[in-house]
C-alpha atoms as a PDB file:
ATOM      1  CA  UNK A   1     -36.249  65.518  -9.040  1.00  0.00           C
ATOM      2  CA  UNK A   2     -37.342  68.161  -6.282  1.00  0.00           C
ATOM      3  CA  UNK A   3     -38.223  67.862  -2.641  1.00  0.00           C
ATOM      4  CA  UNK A   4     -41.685  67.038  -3.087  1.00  0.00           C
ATOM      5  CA  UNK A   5     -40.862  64.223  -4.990  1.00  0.00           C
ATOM      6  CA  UNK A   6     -38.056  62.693  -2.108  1.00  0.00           C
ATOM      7  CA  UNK A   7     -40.893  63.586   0.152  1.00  0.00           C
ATOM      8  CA  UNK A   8     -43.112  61.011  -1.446  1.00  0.00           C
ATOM      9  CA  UNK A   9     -40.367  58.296  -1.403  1.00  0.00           C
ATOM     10  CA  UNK A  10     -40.440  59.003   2.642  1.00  0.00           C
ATOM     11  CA  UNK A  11     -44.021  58.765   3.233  1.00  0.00           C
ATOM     12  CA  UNK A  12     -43.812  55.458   0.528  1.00  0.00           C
ATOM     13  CA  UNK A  13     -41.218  54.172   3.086  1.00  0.00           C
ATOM     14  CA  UNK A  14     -42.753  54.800   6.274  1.00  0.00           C
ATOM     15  CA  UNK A  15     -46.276  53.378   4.893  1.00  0.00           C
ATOM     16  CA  UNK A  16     -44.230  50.140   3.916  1.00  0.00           C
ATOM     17  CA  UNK A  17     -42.944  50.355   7.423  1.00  0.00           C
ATOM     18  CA  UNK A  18     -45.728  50.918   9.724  1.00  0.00           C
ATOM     19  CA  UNK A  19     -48.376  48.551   8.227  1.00  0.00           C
ATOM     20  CA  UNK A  20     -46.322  46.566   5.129  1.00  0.00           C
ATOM     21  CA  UNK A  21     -48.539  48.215   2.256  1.00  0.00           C
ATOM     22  CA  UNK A  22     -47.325  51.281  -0.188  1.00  0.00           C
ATOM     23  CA  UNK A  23     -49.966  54.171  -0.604  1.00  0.00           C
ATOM     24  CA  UNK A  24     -52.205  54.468  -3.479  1.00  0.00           C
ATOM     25  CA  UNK A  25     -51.345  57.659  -5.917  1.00  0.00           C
ATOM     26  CA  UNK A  26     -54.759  58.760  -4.646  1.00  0.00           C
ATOM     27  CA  UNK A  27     -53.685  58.756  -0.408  1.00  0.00           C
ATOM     28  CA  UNK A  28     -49.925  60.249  -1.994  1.00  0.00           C
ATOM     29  CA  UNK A  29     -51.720  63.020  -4.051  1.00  0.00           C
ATOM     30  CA  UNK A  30     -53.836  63.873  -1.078  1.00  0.00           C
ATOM     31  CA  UNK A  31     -51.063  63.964   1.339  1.00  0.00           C
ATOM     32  CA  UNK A  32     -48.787  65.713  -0.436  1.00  0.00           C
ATOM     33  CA  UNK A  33     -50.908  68.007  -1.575  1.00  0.00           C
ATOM     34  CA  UNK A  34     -50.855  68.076  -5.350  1.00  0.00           C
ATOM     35  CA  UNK A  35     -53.086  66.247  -7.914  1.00  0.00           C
ATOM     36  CA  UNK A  36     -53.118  62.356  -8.395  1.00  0.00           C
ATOM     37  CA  UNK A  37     -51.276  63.233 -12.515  1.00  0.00           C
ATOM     38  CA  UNK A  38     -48.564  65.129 -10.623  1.00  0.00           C
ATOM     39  CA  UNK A  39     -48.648  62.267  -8.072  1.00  0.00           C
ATOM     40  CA  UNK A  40     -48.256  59.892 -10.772  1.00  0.00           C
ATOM     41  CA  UNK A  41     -45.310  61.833 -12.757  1.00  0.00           C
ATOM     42  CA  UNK A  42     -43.608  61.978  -9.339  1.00  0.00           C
ATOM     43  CA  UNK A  43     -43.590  58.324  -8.880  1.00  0.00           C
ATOM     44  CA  UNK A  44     -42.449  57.968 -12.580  1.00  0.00           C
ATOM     45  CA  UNK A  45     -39.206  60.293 -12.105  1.00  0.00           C
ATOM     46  CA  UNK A  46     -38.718  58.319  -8.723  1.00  0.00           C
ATOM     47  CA  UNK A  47     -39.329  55.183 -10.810  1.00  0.00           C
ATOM     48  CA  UNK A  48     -36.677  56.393 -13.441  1.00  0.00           C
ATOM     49  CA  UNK A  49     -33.885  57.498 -10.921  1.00  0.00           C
ATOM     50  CA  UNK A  50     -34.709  53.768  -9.662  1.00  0.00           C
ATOM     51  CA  UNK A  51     -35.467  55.058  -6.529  1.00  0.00           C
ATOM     52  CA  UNK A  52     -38.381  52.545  -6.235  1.00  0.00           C
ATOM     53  CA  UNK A  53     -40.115  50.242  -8.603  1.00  0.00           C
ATOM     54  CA  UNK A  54     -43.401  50.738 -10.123  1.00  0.00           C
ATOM     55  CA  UNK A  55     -45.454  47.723 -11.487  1.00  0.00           C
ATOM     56  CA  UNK A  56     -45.616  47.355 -14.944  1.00  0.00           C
ATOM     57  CA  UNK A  57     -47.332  49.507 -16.534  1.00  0.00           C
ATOM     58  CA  UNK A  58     -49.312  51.162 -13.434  1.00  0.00           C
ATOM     59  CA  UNK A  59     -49.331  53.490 -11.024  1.00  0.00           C
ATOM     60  CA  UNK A  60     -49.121  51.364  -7.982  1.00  0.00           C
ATOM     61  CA  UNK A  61     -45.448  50.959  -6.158  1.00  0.00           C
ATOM     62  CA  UNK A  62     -43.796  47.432  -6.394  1.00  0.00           C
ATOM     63  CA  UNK A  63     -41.061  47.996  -4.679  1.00  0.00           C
ATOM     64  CA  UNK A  64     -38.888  50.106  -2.173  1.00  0.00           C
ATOM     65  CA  UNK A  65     -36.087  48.436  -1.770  1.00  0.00           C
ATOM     66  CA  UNK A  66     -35.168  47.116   0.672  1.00  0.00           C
ATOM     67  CA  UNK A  67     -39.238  46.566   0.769  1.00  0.00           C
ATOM     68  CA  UNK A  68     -41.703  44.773  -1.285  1.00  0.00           C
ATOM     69  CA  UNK A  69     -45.210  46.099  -1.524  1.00  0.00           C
ATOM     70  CA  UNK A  70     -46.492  42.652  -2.437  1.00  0.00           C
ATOM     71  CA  UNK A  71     -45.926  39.326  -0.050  1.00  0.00           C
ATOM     72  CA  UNK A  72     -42.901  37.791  -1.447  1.00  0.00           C
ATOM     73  CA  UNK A  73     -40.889  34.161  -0.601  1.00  0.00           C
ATOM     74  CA  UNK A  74     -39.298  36.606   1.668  1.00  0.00           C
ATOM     75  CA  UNK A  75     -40.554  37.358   4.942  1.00  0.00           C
ATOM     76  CA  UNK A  76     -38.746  39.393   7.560  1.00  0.00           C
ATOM     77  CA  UNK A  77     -40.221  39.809  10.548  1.00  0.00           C
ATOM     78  CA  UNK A  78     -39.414  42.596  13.053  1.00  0.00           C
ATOM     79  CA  UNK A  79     -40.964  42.702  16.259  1.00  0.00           C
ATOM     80  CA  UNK A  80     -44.534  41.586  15.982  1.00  0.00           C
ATOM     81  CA  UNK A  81     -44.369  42.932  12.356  1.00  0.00           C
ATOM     82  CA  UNK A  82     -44.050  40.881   9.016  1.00  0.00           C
ATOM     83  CA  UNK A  83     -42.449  42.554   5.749  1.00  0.00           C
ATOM     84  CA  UNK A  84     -41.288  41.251   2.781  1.00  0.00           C
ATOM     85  CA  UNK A  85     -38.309  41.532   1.407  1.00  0.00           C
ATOM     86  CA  UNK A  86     -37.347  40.890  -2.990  1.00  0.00           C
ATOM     87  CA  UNK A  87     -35.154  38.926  -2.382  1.00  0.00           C
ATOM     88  CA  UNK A  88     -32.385  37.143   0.224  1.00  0.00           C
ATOM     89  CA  UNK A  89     -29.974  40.304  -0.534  1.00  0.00           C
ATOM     90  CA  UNK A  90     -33.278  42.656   0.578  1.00  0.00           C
ATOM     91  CA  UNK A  91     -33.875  40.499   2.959  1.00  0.00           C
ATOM     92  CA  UNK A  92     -30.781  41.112   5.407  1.00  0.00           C
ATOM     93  CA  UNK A  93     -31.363  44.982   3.798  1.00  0.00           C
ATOM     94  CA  UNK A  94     -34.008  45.253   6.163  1.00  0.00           C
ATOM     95  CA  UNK A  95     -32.938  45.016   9.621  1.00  0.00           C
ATOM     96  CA  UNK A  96     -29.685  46.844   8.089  1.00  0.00           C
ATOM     97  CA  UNK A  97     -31.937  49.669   7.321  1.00  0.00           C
ATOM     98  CA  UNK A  98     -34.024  49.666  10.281  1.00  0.00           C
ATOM     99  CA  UNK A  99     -31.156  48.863  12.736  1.00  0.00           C
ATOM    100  CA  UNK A 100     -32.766  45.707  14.580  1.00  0.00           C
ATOM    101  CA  UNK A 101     -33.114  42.563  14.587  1.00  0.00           C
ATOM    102  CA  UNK A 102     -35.179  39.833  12.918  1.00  0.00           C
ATOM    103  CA  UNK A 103     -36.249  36.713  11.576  1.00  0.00           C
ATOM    104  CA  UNK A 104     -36.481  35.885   8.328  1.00  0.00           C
ATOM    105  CA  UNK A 105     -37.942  32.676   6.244  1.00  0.00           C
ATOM    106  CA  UNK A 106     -37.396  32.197   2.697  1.00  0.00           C
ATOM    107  CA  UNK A 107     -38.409  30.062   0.445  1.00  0.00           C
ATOM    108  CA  UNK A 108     -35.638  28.773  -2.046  1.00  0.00           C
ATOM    109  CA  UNK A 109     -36.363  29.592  -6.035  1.00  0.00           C
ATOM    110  CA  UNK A 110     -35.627  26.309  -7.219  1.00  0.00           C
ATOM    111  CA  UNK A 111     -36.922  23.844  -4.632  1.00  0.00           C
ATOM    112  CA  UNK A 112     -39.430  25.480  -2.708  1.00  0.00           C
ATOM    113  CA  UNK A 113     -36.934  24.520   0.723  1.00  0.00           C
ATOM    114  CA  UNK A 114     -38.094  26.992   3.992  1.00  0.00           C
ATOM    115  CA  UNK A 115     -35.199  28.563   4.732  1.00  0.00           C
ATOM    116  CA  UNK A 116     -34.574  30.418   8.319  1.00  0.00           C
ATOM    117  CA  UNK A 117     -32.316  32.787   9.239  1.00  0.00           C
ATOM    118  CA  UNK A 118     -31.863  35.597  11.147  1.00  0.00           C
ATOM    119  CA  UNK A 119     -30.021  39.069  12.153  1.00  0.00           C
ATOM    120  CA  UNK A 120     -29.330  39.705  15.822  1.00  0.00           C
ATOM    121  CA  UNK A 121     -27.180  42.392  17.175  1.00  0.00           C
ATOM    122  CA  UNK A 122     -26.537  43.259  13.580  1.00  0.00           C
ATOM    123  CA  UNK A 123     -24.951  39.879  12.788  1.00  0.00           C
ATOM    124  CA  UNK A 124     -26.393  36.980  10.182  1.00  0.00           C
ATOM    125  CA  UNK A 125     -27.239  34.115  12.589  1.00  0.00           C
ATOM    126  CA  UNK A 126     -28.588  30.473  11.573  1.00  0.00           C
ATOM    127  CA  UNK A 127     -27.927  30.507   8.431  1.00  0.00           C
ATOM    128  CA  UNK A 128     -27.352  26.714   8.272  1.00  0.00           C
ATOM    129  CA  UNK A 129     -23.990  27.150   5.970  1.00  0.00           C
ATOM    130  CA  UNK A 130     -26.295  28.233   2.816  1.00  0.00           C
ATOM    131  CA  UNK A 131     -25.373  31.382   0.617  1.00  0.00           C
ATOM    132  CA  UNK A 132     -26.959  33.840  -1.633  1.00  0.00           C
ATOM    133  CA  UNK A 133     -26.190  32.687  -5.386  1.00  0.00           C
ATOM    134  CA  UNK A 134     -26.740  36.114  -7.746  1.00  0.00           C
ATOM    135  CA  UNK A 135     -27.672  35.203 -11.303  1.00  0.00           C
ATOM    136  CA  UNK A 136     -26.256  38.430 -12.840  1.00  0.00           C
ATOM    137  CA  UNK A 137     -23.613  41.050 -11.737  1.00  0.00           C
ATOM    138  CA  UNK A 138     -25.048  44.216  -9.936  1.00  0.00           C
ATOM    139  CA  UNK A 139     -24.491  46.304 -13.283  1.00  0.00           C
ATOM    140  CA  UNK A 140     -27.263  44.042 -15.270  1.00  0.00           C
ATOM    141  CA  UNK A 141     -30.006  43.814 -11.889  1.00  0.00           C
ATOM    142  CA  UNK A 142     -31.987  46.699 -13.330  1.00  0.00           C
ATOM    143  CA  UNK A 143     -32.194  45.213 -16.932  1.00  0.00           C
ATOM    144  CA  UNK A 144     -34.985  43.318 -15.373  1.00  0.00           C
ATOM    145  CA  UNK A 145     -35.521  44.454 -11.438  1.00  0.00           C
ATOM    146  CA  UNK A 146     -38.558  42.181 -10.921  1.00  0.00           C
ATOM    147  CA  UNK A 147     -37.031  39.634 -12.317  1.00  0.00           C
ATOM    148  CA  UNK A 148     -33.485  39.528 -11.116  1.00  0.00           C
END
């Protein structure tokens, strides 16, 4: 991968950041300057070194993880500003990765339960003596990213 292509996982990033959507391959081809097929082969090698997560199939971004590009049962809020999170590991990801604090509600997979938590002065607060259960070791979370 070259530095155009890291580049385009920073602007991917800061879009997520500063308004909770991921650019279209036409707004990343524009802004970095190259055409939307190089755009898209970019995104695919980024996509491949699982530096973010494509949807299936397409050229629009899924993922950055810690982000989501789509609203998720995960909702972190920072500030005045909601982002979603994959899932409850993400979810504490983002604060961690921004370096602040927030609130987050989740929705449990199997019951539909609200769950709230938060992060404040970079410690887990609230979390009402739940856990994070992972259905498969770290090794196997790629076998099926969306789905894991």
């Amino acid at each position: 991968m070259g530095e155009t292509d890291w580049e385009i996982r920073l602007f991917v990033y800061e879009s997520l950041i500063a308004n909770g959507t991921a650019p279209s391959l036409k707004t990343i081809a524009e802004r970095s300057n190259i055409s939307p097929p190089d755009a898209r082969a970019a995104l695919q090698r980024l996509h491949d070194a699982h530096a973010l997560v494509l949807k299936a199939g397409g050229d629009e971004i899924l993922m950055a993880h810690p982000l989501s590009a789509v609203p998720t049962d995960y909702r972190v809020t920072v500030g005045d500003m909601a982002l979603y999170a994959n899932c409850a590991w993400d979810s504490l990801g983002i604060p961690a990765m921004l370096d602040c604090d927030a609130h987050i509600e989740a929705r449990h997979p199997l019951t539909g339960d609200v769950m709230r938590y938060m992060v404040e002065d970079k410690t887990l607060q609230n979390a009402s003596g739940r856990f994070v259960h992972f259905a498969h070791p770290f090794r196997q979370w790629y076998d099926d990213i969306v789905d894991t």
